[in-house]
C-alpha atoms as a PDB file:
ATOM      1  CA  UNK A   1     -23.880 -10.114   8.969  1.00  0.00           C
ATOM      2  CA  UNK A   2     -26.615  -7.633   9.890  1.00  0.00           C
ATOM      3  CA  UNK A   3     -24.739  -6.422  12.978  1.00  0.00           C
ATOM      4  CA  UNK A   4     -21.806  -5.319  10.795  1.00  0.00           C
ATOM      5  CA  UNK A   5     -24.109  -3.270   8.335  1.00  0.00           C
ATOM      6  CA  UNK A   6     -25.852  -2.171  10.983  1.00  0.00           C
ATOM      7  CA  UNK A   7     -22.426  -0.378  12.196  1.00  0.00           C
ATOM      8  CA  UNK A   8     -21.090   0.251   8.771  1.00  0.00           C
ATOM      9  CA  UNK A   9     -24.440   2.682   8.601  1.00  0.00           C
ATOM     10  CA  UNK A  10     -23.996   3.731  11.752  1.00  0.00           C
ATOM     11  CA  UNK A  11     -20.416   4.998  10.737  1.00  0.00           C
ATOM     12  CA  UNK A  12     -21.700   6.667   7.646  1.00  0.00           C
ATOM     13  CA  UNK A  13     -24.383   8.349   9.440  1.00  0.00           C
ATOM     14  CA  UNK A  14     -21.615   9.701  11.688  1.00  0.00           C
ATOM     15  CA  UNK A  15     -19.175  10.747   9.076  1.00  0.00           C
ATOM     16  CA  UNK A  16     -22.327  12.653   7.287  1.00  0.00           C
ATOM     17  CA  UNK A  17     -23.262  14.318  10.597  1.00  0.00           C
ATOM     18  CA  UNK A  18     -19.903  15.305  10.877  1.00  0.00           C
ATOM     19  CA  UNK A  19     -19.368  16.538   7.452  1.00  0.00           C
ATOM     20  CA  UNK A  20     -22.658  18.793   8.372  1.00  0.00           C
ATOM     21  CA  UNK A  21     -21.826  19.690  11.092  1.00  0.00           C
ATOM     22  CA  UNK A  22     -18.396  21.261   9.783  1.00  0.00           C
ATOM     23  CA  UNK A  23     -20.274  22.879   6.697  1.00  0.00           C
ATOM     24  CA  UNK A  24     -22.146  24.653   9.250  1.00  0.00           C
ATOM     25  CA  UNK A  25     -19.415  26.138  10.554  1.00  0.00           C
ATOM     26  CA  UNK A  26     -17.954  27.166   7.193  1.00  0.00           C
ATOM     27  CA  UNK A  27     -21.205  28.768   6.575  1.00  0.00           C
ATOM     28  CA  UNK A  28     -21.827  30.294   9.956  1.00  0.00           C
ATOM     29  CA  UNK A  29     -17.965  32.055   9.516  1.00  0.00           C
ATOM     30  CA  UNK A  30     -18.183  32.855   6.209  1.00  0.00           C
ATOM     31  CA  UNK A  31     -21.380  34.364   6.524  1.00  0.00           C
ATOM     32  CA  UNK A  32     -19.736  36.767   9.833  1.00  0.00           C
ATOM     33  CA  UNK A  33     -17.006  37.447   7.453  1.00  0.00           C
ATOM     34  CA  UNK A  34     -19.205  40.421   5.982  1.00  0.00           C
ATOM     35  CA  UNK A  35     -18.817  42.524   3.057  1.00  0.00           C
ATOM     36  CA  UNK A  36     -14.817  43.492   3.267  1.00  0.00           C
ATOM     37  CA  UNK A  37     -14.444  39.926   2.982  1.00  0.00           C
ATOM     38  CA  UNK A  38     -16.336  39.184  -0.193  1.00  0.00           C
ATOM     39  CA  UNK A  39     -15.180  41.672  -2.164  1.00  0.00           C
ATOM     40  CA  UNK A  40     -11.656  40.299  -0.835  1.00  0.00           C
ATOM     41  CA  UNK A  41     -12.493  37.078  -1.877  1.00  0.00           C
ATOM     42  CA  UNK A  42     -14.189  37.745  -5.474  1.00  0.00           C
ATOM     43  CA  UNK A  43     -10.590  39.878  -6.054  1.00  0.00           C
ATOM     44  CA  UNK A  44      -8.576  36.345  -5.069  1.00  0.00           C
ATOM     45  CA  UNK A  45     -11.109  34.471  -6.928  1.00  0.00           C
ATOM     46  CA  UNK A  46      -9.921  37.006 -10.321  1.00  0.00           C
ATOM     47  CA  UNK A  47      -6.265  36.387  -9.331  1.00  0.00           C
ATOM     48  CA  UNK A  48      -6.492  32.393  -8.502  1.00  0.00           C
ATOM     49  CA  UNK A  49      -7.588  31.668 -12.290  1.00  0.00           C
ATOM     50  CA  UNK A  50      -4.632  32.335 -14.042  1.00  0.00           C
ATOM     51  CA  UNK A  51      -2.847  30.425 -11.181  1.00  0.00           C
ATOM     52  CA  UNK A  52      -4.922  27.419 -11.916  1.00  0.00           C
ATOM     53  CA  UNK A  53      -2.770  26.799 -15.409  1.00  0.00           C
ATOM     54  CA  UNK A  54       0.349  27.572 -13.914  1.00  0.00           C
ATOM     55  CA  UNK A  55      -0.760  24.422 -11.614  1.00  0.00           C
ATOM     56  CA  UNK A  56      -1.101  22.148 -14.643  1.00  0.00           C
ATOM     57  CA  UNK A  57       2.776  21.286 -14.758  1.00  0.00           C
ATOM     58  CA  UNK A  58       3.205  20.646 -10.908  1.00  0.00           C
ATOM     59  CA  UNK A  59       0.091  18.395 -11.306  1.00  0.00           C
ATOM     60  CA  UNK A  60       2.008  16.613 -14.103  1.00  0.00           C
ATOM     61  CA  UNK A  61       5.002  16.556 -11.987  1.00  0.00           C
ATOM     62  CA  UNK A  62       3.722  15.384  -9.017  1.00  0.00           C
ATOM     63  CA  UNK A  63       1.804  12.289 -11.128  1.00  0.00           C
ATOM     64  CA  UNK A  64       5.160  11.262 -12.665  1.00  0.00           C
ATOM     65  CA  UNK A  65       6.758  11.461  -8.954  1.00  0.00           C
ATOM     66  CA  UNK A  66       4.411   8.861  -7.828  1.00  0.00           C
ATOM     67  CA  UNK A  67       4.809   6.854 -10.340  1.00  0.00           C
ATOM     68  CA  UNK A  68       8.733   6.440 -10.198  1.00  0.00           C
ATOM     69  CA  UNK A  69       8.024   6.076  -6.420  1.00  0.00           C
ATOM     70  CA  UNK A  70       5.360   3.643  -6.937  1.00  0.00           C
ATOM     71  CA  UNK A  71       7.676   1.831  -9.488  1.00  0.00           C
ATOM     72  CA  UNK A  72      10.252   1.418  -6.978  1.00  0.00           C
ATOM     73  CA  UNK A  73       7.901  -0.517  -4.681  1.00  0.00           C
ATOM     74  CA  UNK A  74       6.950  -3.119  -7.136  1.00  0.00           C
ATOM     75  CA  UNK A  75       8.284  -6.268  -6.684  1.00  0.00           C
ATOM     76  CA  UNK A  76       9.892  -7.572  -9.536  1.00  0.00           C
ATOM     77  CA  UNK A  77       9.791 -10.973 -10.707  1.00  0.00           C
ATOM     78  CA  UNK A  78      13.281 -13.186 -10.256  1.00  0.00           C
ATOM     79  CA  UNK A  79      15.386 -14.037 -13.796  1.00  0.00           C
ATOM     80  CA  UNK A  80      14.430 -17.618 -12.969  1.00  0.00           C
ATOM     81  CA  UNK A  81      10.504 -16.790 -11.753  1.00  0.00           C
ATOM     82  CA  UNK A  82      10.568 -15.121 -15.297  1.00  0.00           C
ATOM     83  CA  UNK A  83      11.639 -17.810 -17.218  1.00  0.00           C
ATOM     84  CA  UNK A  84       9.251 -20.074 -15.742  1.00  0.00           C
ATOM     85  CA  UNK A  85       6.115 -17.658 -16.010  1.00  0.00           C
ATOM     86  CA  UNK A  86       7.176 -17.472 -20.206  1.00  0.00           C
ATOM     87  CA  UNK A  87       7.103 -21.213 -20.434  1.00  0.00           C
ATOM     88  CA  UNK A  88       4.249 -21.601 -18.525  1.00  0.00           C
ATOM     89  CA  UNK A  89       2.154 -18.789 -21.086  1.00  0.00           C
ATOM     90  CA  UNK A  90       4.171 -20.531 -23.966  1.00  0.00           C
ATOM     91  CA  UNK A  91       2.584 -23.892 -23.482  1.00  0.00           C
ATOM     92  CA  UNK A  92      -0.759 -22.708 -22.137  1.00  0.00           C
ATOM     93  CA  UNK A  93      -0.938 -20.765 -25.703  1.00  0.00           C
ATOM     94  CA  UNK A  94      -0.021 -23.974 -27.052  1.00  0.00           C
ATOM     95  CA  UNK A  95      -2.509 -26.091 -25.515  1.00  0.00           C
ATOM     96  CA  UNK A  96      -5.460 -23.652 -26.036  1.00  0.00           C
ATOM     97  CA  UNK A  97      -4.247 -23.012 -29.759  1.00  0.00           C
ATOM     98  CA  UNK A  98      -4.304 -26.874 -30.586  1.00  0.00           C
ATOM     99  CA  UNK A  99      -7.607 -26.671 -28.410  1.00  0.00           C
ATOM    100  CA  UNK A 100      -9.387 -23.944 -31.016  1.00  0.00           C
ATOM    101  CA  UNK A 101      -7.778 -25.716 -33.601  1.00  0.00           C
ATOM    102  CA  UNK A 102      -9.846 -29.199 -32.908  1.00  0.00           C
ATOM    103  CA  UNK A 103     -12.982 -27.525 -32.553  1.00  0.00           C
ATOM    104  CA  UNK A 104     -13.011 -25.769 -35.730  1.00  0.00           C
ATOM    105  CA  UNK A 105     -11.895 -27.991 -37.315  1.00  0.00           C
ATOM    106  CA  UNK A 106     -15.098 -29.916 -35.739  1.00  0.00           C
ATOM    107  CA  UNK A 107     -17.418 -27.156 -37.029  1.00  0.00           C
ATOM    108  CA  UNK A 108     -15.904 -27.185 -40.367  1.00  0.00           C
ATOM    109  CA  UNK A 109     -16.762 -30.806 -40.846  1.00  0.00           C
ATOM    110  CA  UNK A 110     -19.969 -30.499 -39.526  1.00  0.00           C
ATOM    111  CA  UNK A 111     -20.673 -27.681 -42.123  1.00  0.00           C
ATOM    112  CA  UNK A 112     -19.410 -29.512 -45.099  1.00  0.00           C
ATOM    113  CA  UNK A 113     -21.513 -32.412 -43.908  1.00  0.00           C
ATOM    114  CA  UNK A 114     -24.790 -30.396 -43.409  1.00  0.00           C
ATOM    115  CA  UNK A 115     -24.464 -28.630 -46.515  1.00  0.00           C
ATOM    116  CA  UNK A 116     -22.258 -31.009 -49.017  1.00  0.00           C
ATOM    117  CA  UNK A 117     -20.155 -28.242 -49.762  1.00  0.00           C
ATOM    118  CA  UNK A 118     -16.668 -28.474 -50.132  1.00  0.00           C
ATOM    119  CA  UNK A 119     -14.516 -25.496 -49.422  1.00  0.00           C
END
């Protein structure tokens, strides 16, 4: 058990080196990119926000796309596995009504005969 935690830290203290490593870089070339390239980018930056709501719809889009294709890898149930999963709820709710049924009907008289009341 230790051994595998021992590598499962092991991996996440090579993803996170990694993931440092590579923000480095993105530092190191933005920061060679000099002032052309900011003023370039703070211009895109002004554009890209009224993009942003115009990506609202393909987000929407794209969520109801994997839906119907995660619908069509469900595996439905078979007319006769249906049948028997409703009887099988049907007489479990059956069994567990009559259950709740008995026991308060076992409080009830315990009530009346604690407190003589009649109700």
């Amino acid at each position: 058990m230790a051994k595998k935690e021992r590598q499962k830290r092991s991996a996440r203290q090579a993803r996170a080196q990694k993931r440092a490593e590579l923000e480095a870089a993105h530092a190191a070339s933005v920061a060679s990119a000099g002032d052309a390239k900011k003023a370039d980018a703070s211009a895109k930056s002004q554009e890209t926000k009224p993009a942003k709501a115009a990506k609202k719809p393909g987000r929407v889009r794209s969520y109801f796309q994997a839906v119907k294709a995660e619908m069509h890898r469900v595996v439905w149930p078979s007319h006769e596995e249906l049948k028997n999963y409703t009887v099988a709820v049907t007489v479990f709710l059956i069994v567990f009504g009559f259950c709740i049924w008995l026991v308060d009907t076992g409080v009830v008289a315990l009530m009346v005969g604690f407190t003589g009341l009649r109700g």
